[in-house]
C-alpha atoms as a PDB file:
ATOM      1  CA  UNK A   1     -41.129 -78.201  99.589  1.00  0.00           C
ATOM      2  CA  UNK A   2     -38.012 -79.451  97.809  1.00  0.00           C
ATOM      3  CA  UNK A   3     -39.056 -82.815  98.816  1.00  0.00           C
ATOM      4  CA  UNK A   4     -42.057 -82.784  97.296  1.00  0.00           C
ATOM      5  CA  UNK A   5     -40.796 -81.588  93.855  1.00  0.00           C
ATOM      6  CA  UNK A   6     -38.074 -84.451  94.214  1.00  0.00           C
ATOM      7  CA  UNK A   7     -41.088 -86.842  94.792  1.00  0.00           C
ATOM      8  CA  UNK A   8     -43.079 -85.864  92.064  1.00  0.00           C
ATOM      9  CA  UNK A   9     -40.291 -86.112  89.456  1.00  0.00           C
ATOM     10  CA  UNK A  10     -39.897 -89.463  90.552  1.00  0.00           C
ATOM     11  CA  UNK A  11     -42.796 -90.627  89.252  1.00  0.00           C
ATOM     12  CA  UNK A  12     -42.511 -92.494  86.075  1.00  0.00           C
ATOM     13  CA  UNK A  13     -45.296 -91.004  84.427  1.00  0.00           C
ATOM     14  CA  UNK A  14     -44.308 -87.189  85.076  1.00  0.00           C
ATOM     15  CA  UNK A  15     -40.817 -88.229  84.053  1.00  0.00           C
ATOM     16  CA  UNK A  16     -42.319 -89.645  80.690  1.00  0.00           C
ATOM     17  CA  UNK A  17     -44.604 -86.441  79.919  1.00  0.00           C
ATOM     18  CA  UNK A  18     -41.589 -84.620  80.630  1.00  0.00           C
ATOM     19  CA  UNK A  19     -39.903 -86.295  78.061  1.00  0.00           C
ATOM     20  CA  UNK A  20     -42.822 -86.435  75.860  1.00  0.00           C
ATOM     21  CA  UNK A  21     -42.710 -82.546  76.035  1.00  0.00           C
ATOM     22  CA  UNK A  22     -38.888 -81.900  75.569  1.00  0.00           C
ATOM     23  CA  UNK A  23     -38.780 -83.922  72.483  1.00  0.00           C
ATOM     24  CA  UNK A  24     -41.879 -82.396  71.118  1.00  0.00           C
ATOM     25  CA  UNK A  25     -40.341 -78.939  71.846  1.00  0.00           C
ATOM     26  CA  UNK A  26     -37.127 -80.048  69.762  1.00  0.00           C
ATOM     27  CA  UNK A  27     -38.640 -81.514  66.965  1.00  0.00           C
ATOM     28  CA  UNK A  28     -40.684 -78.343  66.105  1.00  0.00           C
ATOM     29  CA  UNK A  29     -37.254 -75.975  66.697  1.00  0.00           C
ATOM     30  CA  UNK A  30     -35.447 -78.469  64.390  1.00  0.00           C
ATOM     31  CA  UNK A  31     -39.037 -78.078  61.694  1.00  0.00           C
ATOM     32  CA  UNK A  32     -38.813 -74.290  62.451  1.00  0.00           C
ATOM     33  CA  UNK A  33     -35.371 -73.836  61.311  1.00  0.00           C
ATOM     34  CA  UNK A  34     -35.914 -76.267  58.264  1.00  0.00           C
ATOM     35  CA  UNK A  35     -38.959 -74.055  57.279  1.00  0.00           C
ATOM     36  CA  UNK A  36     -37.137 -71.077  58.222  1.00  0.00           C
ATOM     37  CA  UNK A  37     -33.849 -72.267  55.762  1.00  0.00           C
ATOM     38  CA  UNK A  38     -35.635 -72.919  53.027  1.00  0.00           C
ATOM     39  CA  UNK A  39     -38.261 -69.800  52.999  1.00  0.00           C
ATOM     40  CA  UNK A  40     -35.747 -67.729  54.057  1.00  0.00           C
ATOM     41  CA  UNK A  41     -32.271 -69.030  52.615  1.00  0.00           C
ATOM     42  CA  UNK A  42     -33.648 -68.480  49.105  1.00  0.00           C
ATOM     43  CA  UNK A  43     -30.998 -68.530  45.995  1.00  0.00           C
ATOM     44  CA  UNK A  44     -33.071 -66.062  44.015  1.00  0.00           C
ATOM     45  CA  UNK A  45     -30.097 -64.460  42.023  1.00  0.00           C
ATOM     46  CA  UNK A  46     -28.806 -68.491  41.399  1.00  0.00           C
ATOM     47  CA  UNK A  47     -32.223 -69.742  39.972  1.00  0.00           C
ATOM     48  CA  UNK A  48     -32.480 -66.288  38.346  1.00  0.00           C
ATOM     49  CA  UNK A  49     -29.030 -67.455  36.379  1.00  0.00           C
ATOM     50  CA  UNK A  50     -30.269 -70.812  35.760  1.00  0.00           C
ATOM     51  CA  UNK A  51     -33.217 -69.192  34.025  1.00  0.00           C
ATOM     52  CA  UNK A  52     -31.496 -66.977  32.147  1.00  0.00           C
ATOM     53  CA  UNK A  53     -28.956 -69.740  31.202  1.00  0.00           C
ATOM     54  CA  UNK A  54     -31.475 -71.977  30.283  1.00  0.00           C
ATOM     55  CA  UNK A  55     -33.003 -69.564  28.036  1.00  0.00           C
ATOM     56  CA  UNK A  56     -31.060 -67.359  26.942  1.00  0.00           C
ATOM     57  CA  UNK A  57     -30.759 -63.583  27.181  1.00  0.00           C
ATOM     58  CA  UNK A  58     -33.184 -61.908  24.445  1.00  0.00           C
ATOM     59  CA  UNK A  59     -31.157 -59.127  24.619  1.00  0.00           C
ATOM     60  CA  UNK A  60     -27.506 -60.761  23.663  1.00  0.00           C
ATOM     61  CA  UNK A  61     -29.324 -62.758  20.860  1.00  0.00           C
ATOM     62  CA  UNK A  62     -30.825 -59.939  19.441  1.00  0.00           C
ATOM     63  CA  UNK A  63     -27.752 -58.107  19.197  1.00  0.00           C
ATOM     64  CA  UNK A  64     -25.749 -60.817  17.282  1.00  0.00           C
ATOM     65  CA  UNK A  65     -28.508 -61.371  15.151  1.00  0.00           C
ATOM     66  CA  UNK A  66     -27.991 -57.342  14.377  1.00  0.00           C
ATOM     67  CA  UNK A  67     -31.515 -55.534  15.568  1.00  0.00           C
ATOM     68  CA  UNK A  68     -31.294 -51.527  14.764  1.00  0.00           C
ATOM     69  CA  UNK A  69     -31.801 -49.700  18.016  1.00  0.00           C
ATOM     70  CA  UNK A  70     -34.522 -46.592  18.023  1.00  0.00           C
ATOM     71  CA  UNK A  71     -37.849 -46.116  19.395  1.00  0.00           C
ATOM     72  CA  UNK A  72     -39.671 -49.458  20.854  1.00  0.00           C
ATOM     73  CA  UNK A  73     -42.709 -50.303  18.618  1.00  0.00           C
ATOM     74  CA  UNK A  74     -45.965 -52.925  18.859  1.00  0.00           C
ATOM     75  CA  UNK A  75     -46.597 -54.428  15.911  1.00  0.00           C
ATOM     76  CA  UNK A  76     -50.291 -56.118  16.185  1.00  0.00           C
ATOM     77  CA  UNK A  77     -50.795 -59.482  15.397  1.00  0.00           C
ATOM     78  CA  UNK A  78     -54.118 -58.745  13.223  1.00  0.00           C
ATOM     79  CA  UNK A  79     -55.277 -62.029  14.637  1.00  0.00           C
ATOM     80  CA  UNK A  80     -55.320 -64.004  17.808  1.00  0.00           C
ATOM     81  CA  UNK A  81     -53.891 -67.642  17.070  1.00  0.00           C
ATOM     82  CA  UNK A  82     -56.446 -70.246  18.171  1.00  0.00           C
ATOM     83  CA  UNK A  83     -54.787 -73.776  17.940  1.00  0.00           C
ATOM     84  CA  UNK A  84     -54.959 -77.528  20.130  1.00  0.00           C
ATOM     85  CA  UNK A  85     -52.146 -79.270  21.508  1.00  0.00           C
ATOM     86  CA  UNK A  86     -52.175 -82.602  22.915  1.00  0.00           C
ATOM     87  CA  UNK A  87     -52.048 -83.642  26.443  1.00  0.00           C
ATOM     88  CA  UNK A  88     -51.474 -86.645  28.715  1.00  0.00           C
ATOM     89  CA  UNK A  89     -54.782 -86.557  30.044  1.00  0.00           C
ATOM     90  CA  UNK A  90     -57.029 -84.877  27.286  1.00  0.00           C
ATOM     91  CA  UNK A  91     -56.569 -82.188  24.268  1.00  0.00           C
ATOM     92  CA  UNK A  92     -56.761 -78.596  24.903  1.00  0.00           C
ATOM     93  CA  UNK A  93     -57.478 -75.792  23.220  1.00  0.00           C
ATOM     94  CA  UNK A  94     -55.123 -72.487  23.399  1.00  0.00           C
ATOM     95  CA  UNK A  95     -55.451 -69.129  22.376  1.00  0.00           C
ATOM     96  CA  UNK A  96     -52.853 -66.316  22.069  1.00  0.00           C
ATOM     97  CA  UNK A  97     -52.655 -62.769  21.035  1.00  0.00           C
ATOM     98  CA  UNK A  98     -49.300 -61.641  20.165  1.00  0.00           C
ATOM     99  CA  UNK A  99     -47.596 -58.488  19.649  1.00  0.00           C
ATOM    100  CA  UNK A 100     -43.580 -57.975  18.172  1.00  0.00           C
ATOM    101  CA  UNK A 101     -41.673 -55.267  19.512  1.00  0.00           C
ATOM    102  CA  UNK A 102     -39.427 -53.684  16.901  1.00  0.00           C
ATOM    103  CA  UNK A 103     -37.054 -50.402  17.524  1.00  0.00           C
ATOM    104  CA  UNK A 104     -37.917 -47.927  14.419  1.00  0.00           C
ATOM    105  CA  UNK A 105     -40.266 -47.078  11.858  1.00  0.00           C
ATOM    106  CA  UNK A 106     -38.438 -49.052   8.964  1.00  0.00           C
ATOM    107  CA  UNK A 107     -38.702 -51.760  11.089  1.00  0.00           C
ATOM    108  CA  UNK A 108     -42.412 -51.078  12.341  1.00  0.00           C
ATOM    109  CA  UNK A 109     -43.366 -51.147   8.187  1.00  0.00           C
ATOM    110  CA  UNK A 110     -41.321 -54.367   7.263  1.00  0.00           C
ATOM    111  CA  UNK A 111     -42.702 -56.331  10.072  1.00  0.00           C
ATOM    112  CA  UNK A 112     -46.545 -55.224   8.762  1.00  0.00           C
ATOM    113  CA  UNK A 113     -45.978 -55.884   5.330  1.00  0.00           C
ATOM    114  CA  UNK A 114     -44.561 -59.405   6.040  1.00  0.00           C
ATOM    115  CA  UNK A 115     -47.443 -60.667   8.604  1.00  0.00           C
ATOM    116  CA  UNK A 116     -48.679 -63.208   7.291  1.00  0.00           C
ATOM    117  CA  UNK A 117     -45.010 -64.709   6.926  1.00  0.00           C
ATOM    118  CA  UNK A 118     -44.220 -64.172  10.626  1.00  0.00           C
ATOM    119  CA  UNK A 119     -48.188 -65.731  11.688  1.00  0.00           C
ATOM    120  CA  UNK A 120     -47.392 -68.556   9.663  1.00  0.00           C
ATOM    121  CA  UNK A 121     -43.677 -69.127  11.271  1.00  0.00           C
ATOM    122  CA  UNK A 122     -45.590 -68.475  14.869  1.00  0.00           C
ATOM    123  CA  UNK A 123     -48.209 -71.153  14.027  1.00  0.00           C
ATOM    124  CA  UNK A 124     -45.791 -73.493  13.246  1.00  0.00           C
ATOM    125  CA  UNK A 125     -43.935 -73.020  16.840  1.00  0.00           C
ATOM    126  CA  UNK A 126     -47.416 -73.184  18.483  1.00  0.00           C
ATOM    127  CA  UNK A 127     -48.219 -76.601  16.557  1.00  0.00           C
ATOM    128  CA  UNK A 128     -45.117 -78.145  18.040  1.00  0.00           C
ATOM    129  CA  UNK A 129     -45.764 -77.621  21.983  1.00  0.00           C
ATOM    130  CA  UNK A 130     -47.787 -80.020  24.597  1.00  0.00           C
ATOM    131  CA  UNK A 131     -50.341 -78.650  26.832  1.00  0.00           C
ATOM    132  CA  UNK A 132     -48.960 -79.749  29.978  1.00  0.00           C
ATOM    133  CA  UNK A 133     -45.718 -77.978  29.018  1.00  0.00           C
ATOM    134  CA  UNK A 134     -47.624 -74.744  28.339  1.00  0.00           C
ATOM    135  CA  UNK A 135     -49.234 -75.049  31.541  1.00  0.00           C
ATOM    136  CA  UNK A 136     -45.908 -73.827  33.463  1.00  0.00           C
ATOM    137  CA  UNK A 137     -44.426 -70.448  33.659  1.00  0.00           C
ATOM    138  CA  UNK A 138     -41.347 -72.176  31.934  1.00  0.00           C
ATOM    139  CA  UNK A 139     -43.478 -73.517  29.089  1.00  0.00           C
ATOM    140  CA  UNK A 140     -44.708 -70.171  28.713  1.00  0.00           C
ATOM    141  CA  UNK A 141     -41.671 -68.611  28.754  1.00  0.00           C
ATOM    142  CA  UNK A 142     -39.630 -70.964  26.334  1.00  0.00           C
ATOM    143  CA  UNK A 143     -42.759 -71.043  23.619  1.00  0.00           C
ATOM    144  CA  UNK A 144     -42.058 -67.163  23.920  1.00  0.00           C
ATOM    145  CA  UNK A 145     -38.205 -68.100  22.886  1.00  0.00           C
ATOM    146  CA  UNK A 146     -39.016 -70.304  20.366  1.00  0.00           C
ATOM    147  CA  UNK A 147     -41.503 -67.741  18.857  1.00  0.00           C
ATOM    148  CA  UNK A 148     -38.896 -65.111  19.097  1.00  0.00           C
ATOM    149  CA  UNK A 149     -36.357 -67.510  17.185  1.00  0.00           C
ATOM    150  CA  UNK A 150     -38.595 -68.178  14.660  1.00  0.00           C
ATOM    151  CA  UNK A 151     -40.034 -64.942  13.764  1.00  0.00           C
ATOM    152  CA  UNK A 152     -36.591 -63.376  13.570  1.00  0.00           C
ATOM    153  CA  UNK A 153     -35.300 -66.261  10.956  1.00  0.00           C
ATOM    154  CA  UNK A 154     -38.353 -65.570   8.645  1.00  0.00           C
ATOM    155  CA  UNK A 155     -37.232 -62.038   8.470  1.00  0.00           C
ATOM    156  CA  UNK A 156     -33.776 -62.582   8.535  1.00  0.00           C
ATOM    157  CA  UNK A 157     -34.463 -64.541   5.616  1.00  0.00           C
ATOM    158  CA  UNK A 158     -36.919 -62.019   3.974  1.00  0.00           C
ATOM    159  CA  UNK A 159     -35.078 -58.653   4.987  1.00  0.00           C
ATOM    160  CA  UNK A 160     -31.591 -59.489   6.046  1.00  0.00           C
ATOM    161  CA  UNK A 161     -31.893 -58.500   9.639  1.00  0.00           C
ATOM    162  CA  UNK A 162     -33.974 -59.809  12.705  1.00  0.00           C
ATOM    163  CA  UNK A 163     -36.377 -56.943  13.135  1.00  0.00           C
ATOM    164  CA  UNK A 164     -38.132 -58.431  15.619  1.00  0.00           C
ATOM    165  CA  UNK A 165     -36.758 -58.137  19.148  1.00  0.00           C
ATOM    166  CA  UNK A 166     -39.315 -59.666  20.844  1.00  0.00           C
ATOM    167  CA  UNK A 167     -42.557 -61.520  21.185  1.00  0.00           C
ATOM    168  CA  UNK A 168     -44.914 -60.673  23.653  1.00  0.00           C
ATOM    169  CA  UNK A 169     -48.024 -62.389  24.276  1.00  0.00           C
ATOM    170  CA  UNK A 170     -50.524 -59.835  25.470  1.00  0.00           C
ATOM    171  CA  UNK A 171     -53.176 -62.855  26.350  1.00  0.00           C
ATOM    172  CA  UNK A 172     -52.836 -66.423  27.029  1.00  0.00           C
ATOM    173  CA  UNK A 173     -55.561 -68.682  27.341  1.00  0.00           C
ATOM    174  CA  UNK A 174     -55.843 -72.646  27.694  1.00  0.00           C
ATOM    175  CA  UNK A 175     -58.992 -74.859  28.451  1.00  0.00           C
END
């Protein structure tokens, strides 16, 4: 019975789908622990830094710029901003809704009376992006920045502090 094995490994055509096998066999281990490093390996807390780097923390730049702390408020924007932005392939049309959180009633009041300042500052952010920026996360995120930057100037300007800790965009839509 030995023999027989012995003779059938011998044949140059076993031997080769032998082969064929063993290497298959490897190559998908050496694909399964590729996958397996990559899905598995993840640096979350390192791109987690990068964004945060990249971007800036909202929270350390509002508390240079001097934002009172109290009781987290939603100041409306009374209207959506509807607005196009060029693209590489065609135009697009965008529409936001925003809201600004403020901390206090002082602050609540000074960011309503001065809303058509702070639309007007917002608008001029939205004007500058590109639609196939704004159709990442990151685009997203840093027109959020921007908007954040600019709306806290205005009333830096107007009032003498930031009021406005941060911009939230309560819909986002692109076509």
């Amino acid at each position: 019975m030995a023999d027989e094995k012995e003779l059938e490994l011998d044949n140059p055509a076993k031997k080769k789908k032998l082969i064929i096998i063993i290497a298959i066999v490897v190559i998908l281990a050496i694909a399964g622990g590729v996958a397996a490093f990559f899905l598995l390996g993840g640096d979350d807390e390192l791109s987690q830094a990068e964004i945060d780097g990249a971007l800036g923390s909202a929270s350390e730049m509002t508390a240079t710029v001097g934002v009172e702390i109290g009781s987290a408020l939603y100041v409306p924007m009374p209207r959506h901003f509807r607005f196009n932005v060029p693209g590489v392939t065609r135009d697009r049309l965008v529409e936001i809704r925003v809201q600004l959180l403020v901390r206090g009633a002082e602050n609540e009041e000074a960011a309503k009376k001065h809303i058509p300042l702070i639309e007007s500052a917002l608008l001029g952010v939205f004007s500058q992006s590109n639609a196939d920026v704004l159709a990442t996360s990151a685009g997203k995120i840093s027109l959020k920045q921007a908007s954040l930057v600019a709306a806290q100037e205005v009333m830096t300007e107007v009032e003498g502090s930031a009021i406005v800790e941060k911009v939230l965009f309560t819909s986002f839509v692109m076509q």
